[in-house]
Structures are given as structure tokens and as C-alpha cells.
PDB file of N, CA and C in Angstrom:
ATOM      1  N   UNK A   1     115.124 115.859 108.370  1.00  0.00           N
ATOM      2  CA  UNK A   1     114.779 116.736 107.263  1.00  0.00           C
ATOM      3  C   UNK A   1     115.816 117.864 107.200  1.00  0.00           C
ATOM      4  N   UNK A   2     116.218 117.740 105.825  1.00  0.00           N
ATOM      5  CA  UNK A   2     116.987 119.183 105.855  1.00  0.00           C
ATOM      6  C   UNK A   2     116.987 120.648 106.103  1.00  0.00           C
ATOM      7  N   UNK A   3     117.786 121.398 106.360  1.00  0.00           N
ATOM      8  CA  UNK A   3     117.303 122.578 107.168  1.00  0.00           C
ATOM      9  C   UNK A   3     116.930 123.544 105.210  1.00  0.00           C
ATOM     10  N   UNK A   4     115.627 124.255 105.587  1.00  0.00           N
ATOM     11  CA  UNK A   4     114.864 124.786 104.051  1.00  0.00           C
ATOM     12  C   UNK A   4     116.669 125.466 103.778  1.00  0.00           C
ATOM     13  N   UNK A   5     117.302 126.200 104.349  1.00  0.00           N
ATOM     14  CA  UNK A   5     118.851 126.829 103.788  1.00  0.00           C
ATOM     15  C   UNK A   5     119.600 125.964 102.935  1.00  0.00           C
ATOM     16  N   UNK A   6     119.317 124.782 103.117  1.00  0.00           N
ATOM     17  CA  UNK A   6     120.391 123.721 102.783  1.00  0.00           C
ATOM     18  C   UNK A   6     119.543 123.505 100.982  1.00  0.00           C
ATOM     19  N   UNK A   7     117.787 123.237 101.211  1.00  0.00           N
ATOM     20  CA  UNK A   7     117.685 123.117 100.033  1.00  0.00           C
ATOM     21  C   UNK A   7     117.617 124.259  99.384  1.00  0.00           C
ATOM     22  N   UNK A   8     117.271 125.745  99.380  1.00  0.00           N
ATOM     23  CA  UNK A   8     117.567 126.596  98.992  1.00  0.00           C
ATOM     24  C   UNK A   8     118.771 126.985  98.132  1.00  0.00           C
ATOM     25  N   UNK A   9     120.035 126.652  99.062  1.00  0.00           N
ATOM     26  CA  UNK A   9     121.012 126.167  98.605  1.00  0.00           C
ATOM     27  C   UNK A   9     121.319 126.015  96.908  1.00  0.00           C
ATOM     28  N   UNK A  10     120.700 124.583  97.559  1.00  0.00           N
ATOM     29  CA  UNK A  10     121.120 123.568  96.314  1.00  0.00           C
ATOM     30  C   UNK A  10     120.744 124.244  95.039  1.00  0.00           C
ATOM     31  N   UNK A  11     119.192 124.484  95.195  1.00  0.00           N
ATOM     32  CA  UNK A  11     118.472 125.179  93.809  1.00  0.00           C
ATOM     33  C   UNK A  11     119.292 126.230  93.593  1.00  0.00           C
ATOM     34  N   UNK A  12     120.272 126.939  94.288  1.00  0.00           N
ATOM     35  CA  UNK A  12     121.019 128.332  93.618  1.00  0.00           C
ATOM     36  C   UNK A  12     122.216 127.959  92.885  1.00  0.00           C
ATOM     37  N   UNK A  13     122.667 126.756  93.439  1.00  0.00           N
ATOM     38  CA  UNK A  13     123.942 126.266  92.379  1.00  0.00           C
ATOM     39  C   UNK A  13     123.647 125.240  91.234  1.00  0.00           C
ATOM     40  N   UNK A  14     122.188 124.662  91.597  1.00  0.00           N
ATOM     41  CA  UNK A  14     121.738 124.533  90.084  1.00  0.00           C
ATOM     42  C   UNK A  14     120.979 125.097  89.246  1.00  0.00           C
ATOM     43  N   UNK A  15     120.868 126.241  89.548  1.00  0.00           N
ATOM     44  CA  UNK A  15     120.424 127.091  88.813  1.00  0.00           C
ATOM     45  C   UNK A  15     121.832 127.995  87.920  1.00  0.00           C
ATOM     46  N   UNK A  16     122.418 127.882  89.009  1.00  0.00           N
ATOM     47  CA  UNK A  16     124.013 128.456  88.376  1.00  0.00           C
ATOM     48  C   UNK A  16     124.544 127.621  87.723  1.00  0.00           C
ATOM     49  N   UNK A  17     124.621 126.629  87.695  1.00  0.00           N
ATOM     50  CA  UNK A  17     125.181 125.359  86.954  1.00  0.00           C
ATOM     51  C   UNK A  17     124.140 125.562  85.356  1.00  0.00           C
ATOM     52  N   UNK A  18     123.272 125.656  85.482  1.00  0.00           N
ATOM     53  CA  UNK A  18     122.476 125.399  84.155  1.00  0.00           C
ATOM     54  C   UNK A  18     122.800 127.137  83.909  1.00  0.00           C
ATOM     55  N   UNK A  19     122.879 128.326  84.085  1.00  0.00           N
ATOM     56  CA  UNK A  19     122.986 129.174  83.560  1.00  0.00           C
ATOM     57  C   UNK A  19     124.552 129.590  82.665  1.00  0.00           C
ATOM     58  N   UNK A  20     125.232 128.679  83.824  1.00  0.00           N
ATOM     59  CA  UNK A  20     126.580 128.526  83.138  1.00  0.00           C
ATOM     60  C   UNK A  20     126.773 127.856  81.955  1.00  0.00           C
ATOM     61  N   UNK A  21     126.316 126.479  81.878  1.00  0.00           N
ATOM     62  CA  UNK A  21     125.650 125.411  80.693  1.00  0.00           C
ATOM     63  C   UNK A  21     125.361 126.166  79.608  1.00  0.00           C
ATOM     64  N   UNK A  22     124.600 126.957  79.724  1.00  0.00           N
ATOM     65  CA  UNK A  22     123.644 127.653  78.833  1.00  0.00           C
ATOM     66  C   UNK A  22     124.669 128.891  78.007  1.00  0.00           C
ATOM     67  N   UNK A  23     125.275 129.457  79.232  1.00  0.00           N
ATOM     68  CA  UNK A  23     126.327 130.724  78.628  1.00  0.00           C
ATOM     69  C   UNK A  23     127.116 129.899  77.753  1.00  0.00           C
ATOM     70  N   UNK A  24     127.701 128.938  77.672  1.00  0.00           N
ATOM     71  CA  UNK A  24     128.763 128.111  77.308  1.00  0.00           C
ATOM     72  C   UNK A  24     128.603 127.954  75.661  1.00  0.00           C
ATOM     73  N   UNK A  25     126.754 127.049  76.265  1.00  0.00           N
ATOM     74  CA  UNK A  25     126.128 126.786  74.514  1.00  0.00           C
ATOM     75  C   UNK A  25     126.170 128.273  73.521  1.00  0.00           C
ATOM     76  N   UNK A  26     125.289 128.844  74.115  1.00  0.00           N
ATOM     77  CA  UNK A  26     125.081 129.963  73.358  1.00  0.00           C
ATOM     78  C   UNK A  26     125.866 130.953  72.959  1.00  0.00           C
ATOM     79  N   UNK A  27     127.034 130.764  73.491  1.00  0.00           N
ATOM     80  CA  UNK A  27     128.106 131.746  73.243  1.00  0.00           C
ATOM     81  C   UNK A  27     128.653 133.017  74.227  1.00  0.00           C
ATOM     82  N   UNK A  28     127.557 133.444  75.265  1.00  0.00           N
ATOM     83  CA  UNK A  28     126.816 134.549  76.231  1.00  0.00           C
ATOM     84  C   UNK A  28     127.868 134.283  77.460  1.00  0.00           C
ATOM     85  N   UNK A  29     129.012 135.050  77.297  1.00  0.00           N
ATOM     86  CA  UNK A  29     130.402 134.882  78.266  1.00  0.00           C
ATOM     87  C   UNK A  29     129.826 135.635  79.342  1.00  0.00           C
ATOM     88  N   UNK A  30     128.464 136.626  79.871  1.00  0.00           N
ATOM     89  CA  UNK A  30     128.082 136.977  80.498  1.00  0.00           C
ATOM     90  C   UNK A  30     127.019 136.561  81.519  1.00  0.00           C
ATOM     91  N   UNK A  31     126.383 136.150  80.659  1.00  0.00           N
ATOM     92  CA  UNK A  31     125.380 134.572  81.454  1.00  0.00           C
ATOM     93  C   UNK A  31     126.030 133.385  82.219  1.00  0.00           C
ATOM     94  N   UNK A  32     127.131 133.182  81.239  1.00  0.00           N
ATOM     95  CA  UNK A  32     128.226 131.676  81.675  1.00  0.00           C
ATOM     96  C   UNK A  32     128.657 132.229  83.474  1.00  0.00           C
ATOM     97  N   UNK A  33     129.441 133.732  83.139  1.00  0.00           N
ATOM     98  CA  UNK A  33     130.313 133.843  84.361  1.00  0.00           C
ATOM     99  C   UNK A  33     129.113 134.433  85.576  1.00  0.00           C
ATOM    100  N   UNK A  34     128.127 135.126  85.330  1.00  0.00           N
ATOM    101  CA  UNK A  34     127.132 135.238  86.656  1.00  0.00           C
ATOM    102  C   UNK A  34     126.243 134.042  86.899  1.00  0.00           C
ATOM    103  N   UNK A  35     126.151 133.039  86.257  1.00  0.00           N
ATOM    104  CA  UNK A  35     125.758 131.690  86.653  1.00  0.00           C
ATOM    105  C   UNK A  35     127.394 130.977  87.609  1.00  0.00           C
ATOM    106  N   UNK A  36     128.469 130.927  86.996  1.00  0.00           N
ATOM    107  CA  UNK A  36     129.159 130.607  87.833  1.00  0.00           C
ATOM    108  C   UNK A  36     129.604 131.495  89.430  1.00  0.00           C
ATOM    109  N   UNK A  37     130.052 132.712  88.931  1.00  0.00           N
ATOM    110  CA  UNK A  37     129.944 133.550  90.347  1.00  0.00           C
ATOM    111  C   UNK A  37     129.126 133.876  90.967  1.00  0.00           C
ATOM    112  N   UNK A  38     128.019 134.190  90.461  1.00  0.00           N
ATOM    113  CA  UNK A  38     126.836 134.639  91.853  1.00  0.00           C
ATOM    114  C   UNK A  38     126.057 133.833  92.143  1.00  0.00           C
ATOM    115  N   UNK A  39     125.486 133.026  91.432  1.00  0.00           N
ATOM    116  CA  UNK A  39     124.583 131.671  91.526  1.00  0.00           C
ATOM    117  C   UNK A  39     125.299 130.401  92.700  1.00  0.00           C
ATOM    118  N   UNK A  40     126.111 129.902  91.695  1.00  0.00           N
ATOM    119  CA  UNK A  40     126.831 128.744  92.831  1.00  0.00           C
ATOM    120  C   UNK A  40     127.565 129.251  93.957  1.00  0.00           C
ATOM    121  N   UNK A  41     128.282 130.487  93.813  1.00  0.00           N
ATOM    122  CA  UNK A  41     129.070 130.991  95.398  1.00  0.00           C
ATOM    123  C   UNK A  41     127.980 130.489  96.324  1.00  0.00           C
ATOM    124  N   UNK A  42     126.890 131.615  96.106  1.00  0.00           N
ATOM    125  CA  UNK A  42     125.758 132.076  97.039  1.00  0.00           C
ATOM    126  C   UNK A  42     125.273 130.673  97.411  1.00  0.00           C
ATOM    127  N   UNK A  43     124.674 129.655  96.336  1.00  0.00           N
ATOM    128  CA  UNK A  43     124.017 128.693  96.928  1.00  0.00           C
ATOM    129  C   UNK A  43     125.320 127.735  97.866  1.00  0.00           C
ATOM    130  N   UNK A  44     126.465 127.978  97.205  1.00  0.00           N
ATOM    131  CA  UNK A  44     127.034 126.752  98.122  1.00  0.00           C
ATOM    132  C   UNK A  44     127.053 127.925  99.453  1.00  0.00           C
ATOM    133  N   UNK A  45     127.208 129.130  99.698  1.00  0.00           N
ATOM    134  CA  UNK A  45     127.634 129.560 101.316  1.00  0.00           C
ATOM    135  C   UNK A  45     126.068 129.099 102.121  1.00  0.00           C
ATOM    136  N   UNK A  46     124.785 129.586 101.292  1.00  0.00           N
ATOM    137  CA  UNK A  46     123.927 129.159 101.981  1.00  0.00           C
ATOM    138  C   UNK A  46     123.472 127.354 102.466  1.00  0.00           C
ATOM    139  N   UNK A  47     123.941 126.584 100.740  1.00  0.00           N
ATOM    140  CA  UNK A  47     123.652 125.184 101.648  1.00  0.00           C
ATOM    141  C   UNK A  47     124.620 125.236 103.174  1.00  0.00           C
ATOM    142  N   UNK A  48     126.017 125.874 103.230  1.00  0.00           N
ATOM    143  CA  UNK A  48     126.989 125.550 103.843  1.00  0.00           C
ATOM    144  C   UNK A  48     126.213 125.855 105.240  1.00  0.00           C
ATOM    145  N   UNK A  49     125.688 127.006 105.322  1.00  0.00           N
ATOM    146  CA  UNK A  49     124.954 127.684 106.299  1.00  0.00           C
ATOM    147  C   UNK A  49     123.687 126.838 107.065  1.00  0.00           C
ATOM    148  N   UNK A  50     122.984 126.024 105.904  1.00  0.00           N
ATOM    149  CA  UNK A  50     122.019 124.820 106.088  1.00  0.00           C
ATOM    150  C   UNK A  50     122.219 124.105 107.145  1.00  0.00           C
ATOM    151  N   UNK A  51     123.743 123.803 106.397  1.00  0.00           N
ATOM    152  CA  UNK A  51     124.676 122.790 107.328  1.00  0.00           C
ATOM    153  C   UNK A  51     124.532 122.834 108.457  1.00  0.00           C
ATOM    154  N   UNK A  52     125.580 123.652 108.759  1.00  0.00           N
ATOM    155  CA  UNK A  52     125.429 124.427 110.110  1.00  0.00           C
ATOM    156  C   UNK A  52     124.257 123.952 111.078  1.00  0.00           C
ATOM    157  N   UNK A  53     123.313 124.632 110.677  1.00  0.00           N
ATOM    158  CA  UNK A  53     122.003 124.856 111.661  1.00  0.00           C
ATOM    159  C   UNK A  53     121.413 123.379 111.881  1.00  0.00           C
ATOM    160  N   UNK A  54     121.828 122.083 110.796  1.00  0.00           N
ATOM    161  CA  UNK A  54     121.412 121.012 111.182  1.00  0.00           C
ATOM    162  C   UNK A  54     122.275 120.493 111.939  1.00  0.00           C
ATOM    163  N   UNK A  55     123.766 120.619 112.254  1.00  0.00           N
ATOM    164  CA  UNK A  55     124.539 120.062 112.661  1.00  0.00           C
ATOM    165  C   UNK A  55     124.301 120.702 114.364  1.00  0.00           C
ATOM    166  N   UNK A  56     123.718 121.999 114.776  1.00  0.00           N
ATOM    167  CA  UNK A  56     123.342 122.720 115.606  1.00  0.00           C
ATOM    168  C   UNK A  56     122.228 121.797 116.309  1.00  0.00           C
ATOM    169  N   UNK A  57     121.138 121.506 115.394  1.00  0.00           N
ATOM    170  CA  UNK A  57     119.823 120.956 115.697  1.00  0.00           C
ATOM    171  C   UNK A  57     120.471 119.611 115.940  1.00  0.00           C
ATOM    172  N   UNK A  58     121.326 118.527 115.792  1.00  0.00           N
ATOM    173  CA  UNK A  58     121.394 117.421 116.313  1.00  0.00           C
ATOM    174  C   UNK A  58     121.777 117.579 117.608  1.00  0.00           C
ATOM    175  N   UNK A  59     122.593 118.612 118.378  1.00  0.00           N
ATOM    176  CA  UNK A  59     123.670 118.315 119.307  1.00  0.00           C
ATOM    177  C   UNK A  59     122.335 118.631 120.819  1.00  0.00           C
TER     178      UNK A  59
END
């Protein structure tokens, strides 16, 4: 089972992914770029962090 960081993660860069989507449609160059910078950074350092702690938990 994945470590909860890893899916946490995920939901922050798709949540950034669809907010970016969304800035794009609608025109909202402000929505687009804090869905891409703060949303996906964050979720990918935390899945990355997920990582980690499962790769920890096998050894």
C-alpha cells in the first residue's frame, strides 16, 4: 500500500493539472499559473517524499 504522502501527492498535481486546464479555458492567466506552480510543485515534492518512506519501509 502506498505511503497516504504519495497519494496525497497525486491529488495536489491533479488538482493543479485541472486548475491549470481550467485557467487556460477560461482565459484566468492567474488560476492557469498557481495551478501549475503551487499545486503540481508541492504534490510532486510530496508524492516524491511518499516515495521515499516506502522505499524506507521495504529495506
Amino acid at each position: 500500500m502506498p505511503d497516504k504522502d504519495r497519494v496525497i501527492g497525486s491529488a495536489k498535481r491533479a488538482k493543479g493539472t485541472v486548475k491549470q486546464v481550467v485557467g487556460k479555458v477560461i482565459g484566468d492567466a492567474k488560476l492557469e499559473a498557481e495551478g501549475t506552480a503551487a499545486d503540481k510543485v508541492e504534490g510532486s515534492v510530496q508524492n516524491a517524499i511518499g516515495g521515499l518512506k516506502d522505499a524506507l519501509k521495504e529495506k
